[in-house]
Protein backbone atom coordinates (compact mmCIF):
# COMPACT_ATOMS: atom_id res chain seq x y z
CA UNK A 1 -29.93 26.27 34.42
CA UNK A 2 -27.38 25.61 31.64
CA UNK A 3 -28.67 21.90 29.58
CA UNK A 4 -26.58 18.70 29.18
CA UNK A 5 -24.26 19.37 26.11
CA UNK A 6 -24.79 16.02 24.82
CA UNK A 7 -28.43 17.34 23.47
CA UNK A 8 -26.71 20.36 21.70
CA UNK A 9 -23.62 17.42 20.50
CA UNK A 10 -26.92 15.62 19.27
CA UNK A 11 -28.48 18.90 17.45
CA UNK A 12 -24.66 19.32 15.91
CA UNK A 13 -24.57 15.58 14.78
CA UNK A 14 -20.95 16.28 16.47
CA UNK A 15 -19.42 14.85 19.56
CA UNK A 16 -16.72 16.90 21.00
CA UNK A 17 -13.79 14.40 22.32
CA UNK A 18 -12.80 16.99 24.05
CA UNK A 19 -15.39 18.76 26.63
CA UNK A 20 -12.93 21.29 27.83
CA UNK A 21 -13.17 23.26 24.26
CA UNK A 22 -16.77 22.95 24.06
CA UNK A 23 -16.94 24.54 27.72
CA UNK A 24 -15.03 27.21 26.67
CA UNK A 25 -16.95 27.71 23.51
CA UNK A 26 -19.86 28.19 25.42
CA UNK A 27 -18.48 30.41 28.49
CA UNK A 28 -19.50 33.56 28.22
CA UNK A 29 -17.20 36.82 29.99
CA UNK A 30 -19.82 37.39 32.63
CA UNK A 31 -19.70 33.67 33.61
CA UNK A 32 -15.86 35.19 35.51
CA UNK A 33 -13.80 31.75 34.99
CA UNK A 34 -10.06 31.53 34.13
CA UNK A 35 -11.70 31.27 30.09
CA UNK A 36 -14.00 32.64 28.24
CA UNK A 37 -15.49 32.30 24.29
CA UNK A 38 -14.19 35.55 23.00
CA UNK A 39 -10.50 33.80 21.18
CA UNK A 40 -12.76 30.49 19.66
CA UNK A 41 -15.42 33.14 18.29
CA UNK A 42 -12.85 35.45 16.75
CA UNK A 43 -11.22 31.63 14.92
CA UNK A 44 -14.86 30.60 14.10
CA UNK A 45 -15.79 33.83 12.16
CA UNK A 46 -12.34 33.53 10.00
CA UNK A 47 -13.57 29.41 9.54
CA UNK A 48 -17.24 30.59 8.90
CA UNK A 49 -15.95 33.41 6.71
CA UNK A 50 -14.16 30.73 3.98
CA UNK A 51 -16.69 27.80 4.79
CA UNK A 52 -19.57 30.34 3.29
CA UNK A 53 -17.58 31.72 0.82
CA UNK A 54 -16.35 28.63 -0.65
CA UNK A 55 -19.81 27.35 -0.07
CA UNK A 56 -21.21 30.18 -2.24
CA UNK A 57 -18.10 29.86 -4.94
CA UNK A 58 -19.16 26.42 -5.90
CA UNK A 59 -23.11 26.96 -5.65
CA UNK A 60 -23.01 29.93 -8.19
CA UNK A 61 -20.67 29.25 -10.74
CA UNK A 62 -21.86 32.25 -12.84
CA UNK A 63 -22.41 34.86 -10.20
CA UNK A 64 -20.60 37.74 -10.47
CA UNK A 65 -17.96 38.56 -7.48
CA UNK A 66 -20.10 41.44 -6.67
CA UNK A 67 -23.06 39.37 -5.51
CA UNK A 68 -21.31 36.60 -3.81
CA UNK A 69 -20.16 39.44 -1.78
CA UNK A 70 -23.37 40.47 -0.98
CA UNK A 71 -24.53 37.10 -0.21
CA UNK A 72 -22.10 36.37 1.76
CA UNK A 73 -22.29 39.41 3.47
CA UNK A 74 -26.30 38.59 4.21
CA UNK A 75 -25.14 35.55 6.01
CA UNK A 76 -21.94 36.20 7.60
CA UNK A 77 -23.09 38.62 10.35
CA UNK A 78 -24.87 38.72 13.61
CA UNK A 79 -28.33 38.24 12.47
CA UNK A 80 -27.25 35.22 10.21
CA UNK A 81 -25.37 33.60 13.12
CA UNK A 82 -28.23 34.39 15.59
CA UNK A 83 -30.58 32.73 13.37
CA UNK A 84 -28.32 29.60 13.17
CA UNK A 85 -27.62 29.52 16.68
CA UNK A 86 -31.68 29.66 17.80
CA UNK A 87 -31.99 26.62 15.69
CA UNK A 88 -29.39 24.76 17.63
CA UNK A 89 -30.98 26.64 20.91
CA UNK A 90 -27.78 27.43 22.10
CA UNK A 91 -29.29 29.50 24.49
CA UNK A 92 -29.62 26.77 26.50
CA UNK A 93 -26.33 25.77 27.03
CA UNK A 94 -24.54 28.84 27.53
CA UNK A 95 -23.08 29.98 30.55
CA UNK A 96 -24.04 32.91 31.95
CA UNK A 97 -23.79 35.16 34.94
CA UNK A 98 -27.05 35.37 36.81
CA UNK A 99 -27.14 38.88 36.25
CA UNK A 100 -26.46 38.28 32.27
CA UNK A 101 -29.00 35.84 32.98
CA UNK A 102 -31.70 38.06 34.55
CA UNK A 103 -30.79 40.82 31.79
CA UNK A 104 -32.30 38.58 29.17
CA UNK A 105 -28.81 37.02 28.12
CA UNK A 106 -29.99 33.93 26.87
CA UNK A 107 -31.98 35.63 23.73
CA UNK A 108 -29.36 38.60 22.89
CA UNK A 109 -28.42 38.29 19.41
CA UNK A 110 -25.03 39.50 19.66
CA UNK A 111 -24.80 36.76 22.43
CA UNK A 112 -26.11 33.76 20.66
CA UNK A 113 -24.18 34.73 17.52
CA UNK A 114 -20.89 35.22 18.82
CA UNK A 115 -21.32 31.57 20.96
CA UNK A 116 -21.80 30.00 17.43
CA UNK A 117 -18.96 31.22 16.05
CA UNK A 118 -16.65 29.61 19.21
CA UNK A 119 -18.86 26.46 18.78
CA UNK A 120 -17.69 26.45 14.94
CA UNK A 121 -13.91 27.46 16.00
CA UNK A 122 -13.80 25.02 18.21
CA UNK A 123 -14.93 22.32 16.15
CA UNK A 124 -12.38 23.08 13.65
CA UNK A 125 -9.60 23.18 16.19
CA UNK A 126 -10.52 19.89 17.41
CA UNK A 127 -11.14 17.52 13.61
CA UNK A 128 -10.38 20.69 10.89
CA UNK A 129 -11.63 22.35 8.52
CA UNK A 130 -13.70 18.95 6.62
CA UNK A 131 -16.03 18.36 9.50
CA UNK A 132 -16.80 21.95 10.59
CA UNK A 133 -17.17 23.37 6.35
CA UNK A 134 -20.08 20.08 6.48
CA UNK A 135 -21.87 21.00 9.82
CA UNK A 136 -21.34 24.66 8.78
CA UNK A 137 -23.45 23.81 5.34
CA UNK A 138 -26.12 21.71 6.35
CA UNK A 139 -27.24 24.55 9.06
CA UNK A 140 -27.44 26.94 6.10
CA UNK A 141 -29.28 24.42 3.93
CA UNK A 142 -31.23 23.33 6.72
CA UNK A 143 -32.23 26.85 7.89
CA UNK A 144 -32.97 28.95 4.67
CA UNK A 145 -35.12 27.36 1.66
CA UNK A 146 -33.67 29.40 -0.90
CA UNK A 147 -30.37 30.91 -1.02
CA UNK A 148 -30.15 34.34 -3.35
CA UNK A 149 -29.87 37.81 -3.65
CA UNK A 150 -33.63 38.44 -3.94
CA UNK A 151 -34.89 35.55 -1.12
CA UNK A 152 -31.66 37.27 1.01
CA UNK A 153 -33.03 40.57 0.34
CA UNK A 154 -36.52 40.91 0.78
CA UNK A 155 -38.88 43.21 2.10
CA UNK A 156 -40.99 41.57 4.52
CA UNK A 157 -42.53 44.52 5.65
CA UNK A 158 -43.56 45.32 2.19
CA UNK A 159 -44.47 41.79 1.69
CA UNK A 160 -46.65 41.58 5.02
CA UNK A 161 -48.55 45.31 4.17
CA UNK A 162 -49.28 43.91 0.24
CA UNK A 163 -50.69 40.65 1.86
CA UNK A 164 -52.85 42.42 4.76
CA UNK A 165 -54.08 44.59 2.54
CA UNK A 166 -55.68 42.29 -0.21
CA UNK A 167 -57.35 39.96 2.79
CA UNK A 168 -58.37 42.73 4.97
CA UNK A 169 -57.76 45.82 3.28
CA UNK A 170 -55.45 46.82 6.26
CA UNK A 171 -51.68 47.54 7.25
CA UNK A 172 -50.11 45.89 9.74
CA UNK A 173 -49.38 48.04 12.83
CA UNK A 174 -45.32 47.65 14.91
CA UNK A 175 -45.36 48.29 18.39
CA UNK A 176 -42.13 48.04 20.84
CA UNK A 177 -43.35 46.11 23.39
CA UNK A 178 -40.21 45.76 25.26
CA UNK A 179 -36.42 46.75 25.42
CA UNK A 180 -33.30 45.19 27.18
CA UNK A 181 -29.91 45.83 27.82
CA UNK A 182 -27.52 49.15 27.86
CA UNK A 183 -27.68 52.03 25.24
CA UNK A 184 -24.21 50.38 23.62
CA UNK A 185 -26.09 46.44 23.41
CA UNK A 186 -29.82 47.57 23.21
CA UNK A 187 -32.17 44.76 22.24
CA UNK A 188 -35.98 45.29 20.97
CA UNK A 189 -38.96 43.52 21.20
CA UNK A 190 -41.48 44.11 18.61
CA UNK A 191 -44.72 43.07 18.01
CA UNK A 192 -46.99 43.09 14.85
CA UNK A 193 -50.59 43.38 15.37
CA UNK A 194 -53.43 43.15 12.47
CA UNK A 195 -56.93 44.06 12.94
CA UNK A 196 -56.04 44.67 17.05
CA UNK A 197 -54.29 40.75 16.82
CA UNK A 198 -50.79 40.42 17.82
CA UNK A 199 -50.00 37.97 14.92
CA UNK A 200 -45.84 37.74 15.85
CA UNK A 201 -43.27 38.92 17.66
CA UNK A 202 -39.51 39.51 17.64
CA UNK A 203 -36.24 40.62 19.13
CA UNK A 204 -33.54 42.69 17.41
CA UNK A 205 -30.69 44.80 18.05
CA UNK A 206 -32.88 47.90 16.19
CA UNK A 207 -36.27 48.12 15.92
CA UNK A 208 -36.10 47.84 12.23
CA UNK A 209 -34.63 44.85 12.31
CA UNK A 210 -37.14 43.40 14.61
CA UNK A 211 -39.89 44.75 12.82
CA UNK A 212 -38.47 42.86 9.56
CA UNK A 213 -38.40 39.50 11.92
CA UNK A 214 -41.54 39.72 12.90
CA UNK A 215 -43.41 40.97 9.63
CA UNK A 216 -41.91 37.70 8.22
CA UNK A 217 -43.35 35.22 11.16
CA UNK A 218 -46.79 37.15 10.39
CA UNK A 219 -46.18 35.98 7.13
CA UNK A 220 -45.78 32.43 7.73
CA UNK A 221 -48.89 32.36 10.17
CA UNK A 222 -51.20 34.18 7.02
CA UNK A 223 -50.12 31.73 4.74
CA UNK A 224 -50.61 28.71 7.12
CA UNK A 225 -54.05 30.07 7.65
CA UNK A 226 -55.15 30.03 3.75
């Protein structure tokens, strides 16, 4: 059951004048109408892809091209988008197929990401590039504390292993608990467990980038617990 838009409109601090473009924005293929998301997501990641950029240009005057390329790169891609669009639970509010549905549609990265980038396009279709460059920036500010090439890049494997091991003097063990979807889309579900306790547990579209979800949702539950 797909929610009332108005609560995603509320989580967007954006009211769409317009509820046919938001519709759209939020149809997915499977859902077999006359529309579908696929044109607004391929405008949104062109809008996201100068919003973040610009975004990036003004917040490190002194970077180097080089790493604003990286940066940009660590945020303008499915995982980025995904993590964006879980905070807005757009899940919710897409529509789906039952079959999609059944198949676990409403957590598949690739899904969730490309419905954020039509929810972005259509925004900027509808009031331009102003509005969409400021909802664009607060959910980046809102969703990641720090912003560089070292917070961007870390290990959180490595991080989660050096942290286990001075409490406990153990390593954190990865198991695949589950896997969705065909070979082409495949989705994992990984869980880390220390000391025989499943700490976390995340979905990915490899198991190494599932692992790295999870190993850093351990680590926010160890450092709760200090």
């Amino acid at each position: 059951m797909t929610k009332d838009i108005k609560f995603l409109e509320e989580s967007l601090g954006y009211k769409f004048r317009d509820k046919k473009l938001i519709i759209e924005a939020l149809t997915h293929k499977s859902y077999k109408q006359p529309y579908d998301n696929e044109r607004l997501e391929f405008l949104g990641d062109a809008v996201l892809d100068l919003i973040v950029g610009e975004f990036l240009y003004k917040k490190f005057p002194k970077s180097a091209e080089g790493n604003l390329s990286k940066i940009r790169a660590s945020l303008v891609n499915e995982s980025g988008f995904d993590k964006l669009a879980r905070y807005l639970k757009l899940g919710d509010f897409i529509y789906l197929s039952n079959a999609e549905e059944n198949n676990g549609g409403r957590e598949k990265s690739s899904l969730l990401s490309n419905a954020f980038e039509a929810v972005m396009g259509a925004i900027y279709l509808e009031s331009g590039l102003k509005i969409v460059n400021d909802i664009a920036v607060k959910l980046i500010e809102d969703n990641y504390q720090e912003i560089s090439l070292d917070s961007l890049f870390r290990d959180f494997k490595t991080t989660l292993q050096e942290l286990t091991q001075a409490r406990c003097g153990m390593t954190p063990e990865y198991k695949v608990v589950a896997s969705r979807g065909p070979d082409h889309l495949k989705e994992f579900e990984v869980a880390v467990f220390i000391e025989d306790k499943e700490f976390a547990r995340a979905v990915g579209k490899s198991k190494k980038i599932a692992q790295q979800e999870a190993a850093e949702l351990a680590i926010d539950v160890l450092q709760r617990k200090k």
